[in-house]
N, C-alpha and C. Protein backbone atom coordinates (compact mmCIF):
# COMPACT_ATOMS: atom_id res chain seq x y z
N UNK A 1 -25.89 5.38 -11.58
CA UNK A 1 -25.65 4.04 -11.08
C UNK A 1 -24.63 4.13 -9.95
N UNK A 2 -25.02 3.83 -8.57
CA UNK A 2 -24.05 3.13 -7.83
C UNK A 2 -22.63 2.60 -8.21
N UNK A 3 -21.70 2.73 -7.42
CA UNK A 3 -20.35 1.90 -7.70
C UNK A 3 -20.49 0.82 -6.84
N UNK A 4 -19.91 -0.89 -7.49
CA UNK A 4 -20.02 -1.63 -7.21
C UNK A 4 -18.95 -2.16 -6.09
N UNK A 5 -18.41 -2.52 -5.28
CA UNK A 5 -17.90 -3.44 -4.51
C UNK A 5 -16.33 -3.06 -4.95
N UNK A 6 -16.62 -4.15 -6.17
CA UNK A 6 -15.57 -4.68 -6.44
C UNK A 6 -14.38 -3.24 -7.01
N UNK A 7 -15.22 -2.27 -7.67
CA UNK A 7 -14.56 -1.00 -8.34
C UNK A 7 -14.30 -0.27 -7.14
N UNK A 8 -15.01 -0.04 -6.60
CA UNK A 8 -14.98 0.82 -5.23
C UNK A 8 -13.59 0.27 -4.39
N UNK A 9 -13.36 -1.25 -3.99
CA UNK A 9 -11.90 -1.61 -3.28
C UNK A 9 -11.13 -1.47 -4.35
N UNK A 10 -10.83 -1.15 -6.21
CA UNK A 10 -10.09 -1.06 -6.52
C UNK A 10 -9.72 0.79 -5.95
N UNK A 11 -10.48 0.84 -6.70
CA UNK A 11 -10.17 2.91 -6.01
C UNK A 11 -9.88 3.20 -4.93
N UNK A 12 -10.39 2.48 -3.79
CA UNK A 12 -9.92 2.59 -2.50
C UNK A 12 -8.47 2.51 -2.28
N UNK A 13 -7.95 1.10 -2.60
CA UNK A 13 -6.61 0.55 -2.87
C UNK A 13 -5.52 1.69 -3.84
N UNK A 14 -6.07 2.10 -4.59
CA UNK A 14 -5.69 2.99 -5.56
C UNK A 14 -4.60 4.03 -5.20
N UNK A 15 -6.30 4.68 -4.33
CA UNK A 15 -5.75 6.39 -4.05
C UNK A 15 -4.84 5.92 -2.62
N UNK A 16 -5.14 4.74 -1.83
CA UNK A 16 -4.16 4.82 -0.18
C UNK A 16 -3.06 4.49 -1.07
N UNK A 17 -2.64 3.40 -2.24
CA UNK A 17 -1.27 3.65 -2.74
C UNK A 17 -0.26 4.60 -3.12
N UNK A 18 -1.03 5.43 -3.50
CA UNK A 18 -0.74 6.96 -4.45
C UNK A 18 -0.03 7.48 -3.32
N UNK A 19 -1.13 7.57 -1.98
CA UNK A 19 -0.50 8.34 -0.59
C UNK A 19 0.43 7.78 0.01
N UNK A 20 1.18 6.49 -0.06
CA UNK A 20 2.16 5.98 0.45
C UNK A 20 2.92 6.37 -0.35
N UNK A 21 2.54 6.48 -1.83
CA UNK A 21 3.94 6.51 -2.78
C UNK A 21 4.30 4.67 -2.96
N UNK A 22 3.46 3.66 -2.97
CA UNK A 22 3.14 2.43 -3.02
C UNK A 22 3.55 1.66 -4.18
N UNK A 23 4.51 2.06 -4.91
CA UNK A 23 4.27 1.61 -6.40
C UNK A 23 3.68 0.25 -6.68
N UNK A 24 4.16 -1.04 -6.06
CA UNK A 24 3.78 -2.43 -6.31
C UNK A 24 2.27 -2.45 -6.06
N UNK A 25 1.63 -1.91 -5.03
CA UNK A 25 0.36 -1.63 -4.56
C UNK A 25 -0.29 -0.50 -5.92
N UNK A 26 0.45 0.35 -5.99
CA UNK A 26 -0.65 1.42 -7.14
C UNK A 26 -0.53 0.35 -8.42
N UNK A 27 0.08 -0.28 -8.75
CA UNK A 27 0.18 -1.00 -10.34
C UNK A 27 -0.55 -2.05 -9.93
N UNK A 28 -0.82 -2.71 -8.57
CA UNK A 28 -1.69 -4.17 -8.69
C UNK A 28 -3.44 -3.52 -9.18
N UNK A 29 -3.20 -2.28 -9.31
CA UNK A 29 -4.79 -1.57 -9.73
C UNK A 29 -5.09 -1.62 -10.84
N UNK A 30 -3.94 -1.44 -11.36
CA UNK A 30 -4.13 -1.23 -13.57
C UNK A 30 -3.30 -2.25 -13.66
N UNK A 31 -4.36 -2.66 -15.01
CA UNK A 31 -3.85 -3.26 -16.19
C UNK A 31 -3.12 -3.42 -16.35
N UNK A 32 -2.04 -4.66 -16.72
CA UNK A 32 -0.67 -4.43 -17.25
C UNK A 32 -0.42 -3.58 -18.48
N UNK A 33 -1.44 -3.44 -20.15
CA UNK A 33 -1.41 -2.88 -20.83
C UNK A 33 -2.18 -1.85 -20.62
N UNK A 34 -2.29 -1.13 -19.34
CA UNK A 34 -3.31 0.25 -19.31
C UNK A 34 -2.60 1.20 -19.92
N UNK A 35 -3.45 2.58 -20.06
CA UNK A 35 -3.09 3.81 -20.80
C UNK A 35 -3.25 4.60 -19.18
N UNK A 36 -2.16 5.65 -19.66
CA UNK A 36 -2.46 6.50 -18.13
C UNK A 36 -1.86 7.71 -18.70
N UNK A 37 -2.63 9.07 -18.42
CA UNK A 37 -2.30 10.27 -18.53
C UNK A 37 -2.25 11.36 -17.30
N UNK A 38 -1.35 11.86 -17.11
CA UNK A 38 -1.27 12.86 -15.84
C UNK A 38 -1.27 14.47 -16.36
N UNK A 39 -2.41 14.58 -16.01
CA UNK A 39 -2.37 16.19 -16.79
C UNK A 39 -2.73 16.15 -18.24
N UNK A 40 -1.96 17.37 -18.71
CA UNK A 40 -1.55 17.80 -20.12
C UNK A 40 -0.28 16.72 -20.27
N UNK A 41 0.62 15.84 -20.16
CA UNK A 41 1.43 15.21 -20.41
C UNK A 41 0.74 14.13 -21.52
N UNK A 42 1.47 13.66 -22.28
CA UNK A 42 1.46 12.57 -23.23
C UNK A 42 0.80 11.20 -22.10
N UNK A 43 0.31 10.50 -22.86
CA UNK A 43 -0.10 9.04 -22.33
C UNK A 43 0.92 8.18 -22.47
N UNK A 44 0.71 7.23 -21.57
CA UNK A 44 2.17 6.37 -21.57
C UNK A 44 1.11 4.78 -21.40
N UNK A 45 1.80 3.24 -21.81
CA UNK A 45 1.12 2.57 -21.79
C UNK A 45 1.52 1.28 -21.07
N UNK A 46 1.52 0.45 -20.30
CA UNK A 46 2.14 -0.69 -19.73
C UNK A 46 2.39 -0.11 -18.16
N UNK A 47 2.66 -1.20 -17.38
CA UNK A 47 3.14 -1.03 -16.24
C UNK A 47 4.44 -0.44 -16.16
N UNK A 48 5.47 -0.81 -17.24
CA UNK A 48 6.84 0.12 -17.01
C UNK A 48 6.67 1.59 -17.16
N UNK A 49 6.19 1.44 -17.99
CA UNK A 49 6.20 3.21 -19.09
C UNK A 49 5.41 4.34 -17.67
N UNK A 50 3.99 3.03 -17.24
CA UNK A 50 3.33 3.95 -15.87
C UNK A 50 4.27 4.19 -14.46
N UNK A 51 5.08 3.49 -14.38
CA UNK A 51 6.31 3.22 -13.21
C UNK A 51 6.55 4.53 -13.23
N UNK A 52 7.36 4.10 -14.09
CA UNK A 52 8.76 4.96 -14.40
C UNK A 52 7.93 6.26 -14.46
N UNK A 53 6.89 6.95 -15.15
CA UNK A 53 6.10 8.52 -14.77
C UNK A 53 5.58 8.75 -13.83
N UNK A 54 5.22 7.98 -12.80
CA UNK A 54 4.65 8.11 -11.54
C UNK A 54 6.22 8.10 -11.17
N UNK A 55 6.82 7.37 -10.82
CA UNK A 55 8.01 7.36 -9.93
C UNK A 55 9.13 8.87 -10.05
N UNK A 56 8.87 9.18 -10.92
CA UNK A 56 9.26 10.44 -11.34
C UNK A 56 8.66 11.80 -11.06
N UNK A 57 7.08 11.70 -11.21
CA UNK A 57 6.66 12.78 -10.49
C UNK A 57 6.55 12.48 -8.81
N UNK A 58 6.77 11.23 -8.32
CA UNK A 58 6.80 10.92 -6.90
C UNK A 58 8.27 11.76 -6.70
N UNK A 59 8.69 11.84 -7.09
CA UNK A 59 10.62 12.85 -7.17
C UNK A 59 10.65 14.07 -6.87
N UNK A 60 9.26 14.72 -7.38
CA UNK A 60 9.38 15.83 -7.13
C UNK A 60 8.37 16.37 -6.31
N UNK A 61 7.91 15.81 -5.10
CA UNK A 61 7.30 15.99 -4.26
C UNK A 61 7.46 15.69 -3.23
N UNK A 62 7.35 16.01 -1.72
CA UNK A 62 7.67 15.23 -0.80
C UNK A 62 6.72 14.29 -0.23
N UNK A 63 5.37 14.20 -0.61
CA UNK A 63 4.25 13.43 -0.07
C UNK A 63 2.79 13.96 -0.81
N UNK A 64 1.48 13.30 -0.61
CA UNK A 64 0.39 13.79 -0.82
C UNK A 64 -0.74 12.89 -0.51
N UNK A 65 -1.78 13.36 -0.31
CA UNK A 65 -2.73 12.79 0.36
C UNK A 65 -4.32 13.38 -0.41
N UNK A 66 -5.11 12.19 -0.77
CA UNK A 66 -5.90 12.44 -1.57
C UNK A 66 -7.18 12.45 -0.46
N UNK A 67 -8.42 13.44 -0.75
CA UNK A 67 -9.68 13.42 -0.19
C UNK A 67 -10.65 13.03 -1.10
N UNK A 68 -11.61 12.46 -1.60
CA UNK A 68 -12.06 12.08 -2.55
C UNK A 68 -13.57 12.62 -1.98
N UNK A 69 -14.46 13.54 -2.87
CA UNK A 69 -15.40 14.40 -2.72
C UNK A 69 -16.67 13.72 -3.47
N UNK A 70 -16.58 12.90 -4.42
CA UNK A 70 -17.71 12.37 -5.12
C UNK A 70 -17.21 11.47 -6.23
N UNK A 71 -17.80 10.60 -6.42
CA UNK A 71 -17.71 9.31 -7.57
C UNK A 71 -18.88 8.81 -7.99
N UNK A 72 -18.71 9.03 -9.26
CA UNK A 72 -20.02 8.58 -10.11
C UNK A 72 -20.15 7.59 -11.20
N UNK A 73 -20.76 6.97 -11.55
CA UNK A 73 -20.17 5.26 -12.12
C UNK A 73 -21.36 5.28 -12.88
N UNK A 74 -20.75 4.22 -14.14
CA UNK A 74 -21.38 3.51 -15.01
C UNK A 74 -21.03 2.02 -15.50
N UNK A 75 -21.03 0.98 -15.94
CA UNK A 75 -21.03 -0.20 -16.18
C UNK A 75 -19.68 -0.25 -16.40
N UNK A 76 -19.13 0.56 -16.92
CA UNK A 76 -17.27 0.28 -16.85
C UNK A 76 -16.70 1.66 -16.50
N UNK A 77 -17.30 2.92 -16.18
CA UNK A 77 -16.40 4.13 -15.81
C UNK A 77 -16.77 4.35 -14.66
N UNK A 78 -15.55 5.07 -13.94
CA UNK A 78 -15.58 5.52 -12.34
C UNK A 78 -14.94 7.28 -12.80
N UNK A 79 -16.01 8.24 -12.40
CA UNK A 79 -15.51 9.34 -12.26
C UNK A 79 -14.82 9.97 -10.58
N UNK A 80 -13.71 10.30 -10.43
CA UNK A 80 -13.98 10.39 -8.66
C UNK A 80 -13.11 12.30 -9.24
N UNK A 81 -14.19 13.41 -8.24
CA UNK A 81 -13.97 14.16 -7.71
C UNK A 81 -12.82 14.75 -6.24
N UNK A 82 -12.26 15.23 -6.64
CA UNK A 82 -11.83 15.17 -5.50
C UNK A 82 -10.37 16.88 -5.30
N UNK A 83 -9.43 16.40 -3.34
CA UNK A 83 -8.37 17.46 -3.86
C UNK A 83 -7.63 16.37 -3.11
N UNK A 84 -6.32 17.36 -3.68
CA UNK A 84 -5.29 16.87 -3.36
C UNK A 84 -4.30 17.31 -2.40
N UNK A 85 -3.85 17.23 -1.53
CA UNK A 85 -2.83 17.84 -0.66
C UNK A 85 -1.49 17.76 -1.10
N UNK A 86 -0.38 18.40 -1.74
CA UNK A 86 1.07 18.21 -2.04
C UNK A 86 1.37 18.81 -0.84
N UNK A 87 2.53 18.14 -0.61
CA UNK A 87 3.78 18.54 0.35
C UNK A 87 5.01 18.82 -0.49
N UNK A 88 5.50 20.13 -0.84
CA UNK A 88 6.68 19.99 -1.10
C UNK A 88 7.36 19.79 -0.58
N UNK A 89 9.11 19.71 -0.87
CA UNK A 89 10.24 19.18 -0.30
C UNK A 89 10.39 20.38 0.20
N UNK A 90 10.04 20.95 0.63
CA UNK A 90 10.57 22.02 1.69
C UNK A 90 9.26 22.24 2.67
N UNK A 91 8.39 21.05 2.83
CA UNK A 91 7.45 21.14 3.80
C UNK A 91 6.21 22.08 3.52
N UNK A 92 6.33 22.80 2.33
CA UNK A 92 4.67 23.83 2.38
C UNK A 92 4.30 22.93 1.41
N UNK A 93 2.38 23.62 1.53
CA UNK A 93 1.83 22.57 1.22
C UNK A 93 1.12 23.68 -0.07
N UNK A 94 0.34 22.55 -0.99
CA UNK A 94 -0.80 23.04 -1.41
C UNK A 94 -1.96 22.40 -1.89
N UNK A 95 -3.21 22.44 -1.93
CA UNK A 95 -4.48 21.75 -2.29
C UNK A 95 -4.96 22.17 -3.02
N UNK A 96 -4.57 21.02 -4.34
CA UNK A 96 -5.12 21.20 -5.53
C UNK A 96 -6.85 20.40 -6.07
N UNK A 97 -8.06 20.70 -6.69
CA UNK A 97 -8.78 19.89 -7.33
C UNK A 97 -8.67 19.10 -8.32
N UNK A 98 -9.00 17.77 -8.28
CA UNK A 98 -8.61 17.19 -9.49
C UNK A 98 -9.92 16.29 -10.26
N UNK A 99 -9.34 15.71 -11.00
CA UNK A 99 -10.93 14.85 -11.58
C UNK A 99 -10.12 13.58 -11.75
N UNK A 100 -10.34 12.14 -11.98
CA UNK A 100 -9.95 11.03 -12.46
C UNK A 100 -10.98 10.30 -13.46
N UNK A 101 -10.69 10.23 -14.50
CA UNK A 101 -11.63 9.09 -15.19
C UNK A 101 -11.04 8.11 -15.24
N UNK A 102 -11.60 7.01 -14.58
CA UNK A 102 -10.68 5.29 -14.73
C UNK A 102 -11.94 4.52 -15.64
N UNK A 103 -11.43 3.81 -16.29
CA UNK A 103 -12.17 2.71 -17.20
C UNK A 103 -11.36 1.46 -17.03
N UNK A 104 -12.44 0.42 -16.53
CA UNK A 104 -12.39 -0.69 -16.00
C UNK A 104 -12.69 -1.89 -17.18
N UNK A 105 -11.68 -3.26 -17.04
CA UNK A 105 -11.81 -4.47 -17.91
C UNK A 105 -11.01 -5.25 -17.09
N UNK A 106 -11.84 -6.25 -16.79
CA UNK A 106 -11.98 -7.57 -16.35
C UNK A 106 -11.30 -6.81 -14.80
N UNK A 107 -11.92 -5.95 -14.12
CA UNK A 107 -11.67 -5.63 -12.46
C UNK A 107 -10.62 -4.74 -12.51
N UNK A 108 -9.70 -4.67 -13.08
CA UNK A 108 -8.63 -3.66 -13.26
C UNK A 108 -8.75 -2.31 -14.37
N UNK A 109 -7.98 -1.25 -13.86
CA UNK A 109 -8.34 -0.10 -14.04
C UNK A 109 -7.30 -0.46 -16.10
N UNK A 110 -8.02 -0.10 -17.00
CA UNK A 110 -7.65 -0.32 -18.34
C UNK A 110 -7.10 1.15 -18.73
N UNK A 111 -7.75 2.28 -18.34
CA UNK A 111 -7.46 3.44 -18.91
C UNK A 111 -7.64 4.35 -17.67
N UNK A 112 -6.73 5.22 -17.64
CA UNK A 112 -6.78 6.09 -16.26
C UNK A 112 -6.10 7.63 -16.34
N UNK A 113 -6.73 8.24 -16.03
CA UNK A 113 -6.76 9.99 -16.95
C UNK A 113 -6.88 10.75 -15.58
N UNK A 114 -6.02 11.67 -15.49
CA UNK A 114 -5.86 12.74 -14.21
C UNK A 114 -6.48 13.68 -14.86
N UNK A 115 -7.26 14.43 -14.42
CA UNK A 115 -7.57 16.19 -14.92
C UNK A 115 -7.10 17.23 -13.57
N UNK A 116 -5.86 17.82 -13.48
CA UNK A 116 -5.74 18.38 -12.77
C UNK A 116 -4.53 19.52 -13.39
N UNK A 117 -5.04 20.41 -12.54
CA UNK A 117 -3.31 22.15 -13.08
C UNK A 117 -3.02 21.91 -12.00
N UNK A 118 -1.78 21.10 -12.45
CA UNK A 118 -0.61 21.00 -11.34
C UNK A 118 0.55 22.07 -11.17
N UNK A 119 0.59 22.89 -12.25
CA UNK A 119 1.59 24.05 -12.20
C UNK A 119 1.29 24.70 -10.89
N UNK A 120 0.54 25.42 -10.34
CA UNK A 120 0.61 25.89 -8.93
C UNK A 120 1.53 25.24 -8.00
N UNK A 121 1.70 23.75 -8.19
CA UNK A 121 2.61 22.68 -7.09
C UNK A 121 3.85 23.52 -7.23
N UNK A 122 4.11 23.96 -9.08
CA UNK A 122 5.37 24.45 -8.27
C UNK A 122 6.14 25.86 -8.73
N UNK A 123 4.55 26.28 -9.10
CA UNK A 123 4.89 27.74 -8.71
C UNK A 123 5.45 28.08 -7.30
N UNK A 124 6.69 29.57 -7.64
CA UNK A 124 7.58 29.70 -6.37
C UNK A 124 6.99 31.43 -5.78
């Protein structure tokens, strides 16, 4: 199935937030009670709990920029393929692959799952 419109400008909106480092903009995407997991890390649930772990791994990076390679959809899931560009704080870079599963209720992202090995970011 096609992605619809409406899922498609949420993801759009999504990933350009992520690359600003956008927080008010990345949270107008999810749920106030969404679930969100980054990695192997524990799930965290609400807009604070998601803040405050994004804003934290935004800490230890100097920037990043997402390419998105393929997205594949069903009546409430968005799979998007894709890599990632990190910038560390000392300017080198690296491009990682990642996966996202987002699950959607009532237009906003409800559940949202990173699959990515981020340890390379900071292997020295």
């Amino acid at each position: 199935m096609s992605i619809d419109a409406a899922r498609r400008s949420v993801r759009d909106n999504l990933f350009a937030a992520i690359d600003r480092q956008d927080m008010p903009a990345f949270l107008a995407c999810i749920a106030e009670r969404a679930s969100f997991r980054f990695g192997s890390t524990p799930a965290v649930v609400g807009h604070a709990a998601i803040g405050e772990a994004v804003n934290g791994f935004f800490a230890t990076i100097g920037g990043l920029k997402h390419v998105l390679n393929k997205t594949v959809a069903d009546e409430t899931t968005l799979v998007c393929e894709g890599e990632v560009t990190y910038t560390r704080h000392d300017e080198t870079q690296i491009t990682l692959p990642f996966v996202n599963v987002f699950e959607f209720d009532d237009g906003l992202i409800s559940d949202y799952r990173i699959y990515i090995d981020i340890a390379p970011l900071y292997a020295q």
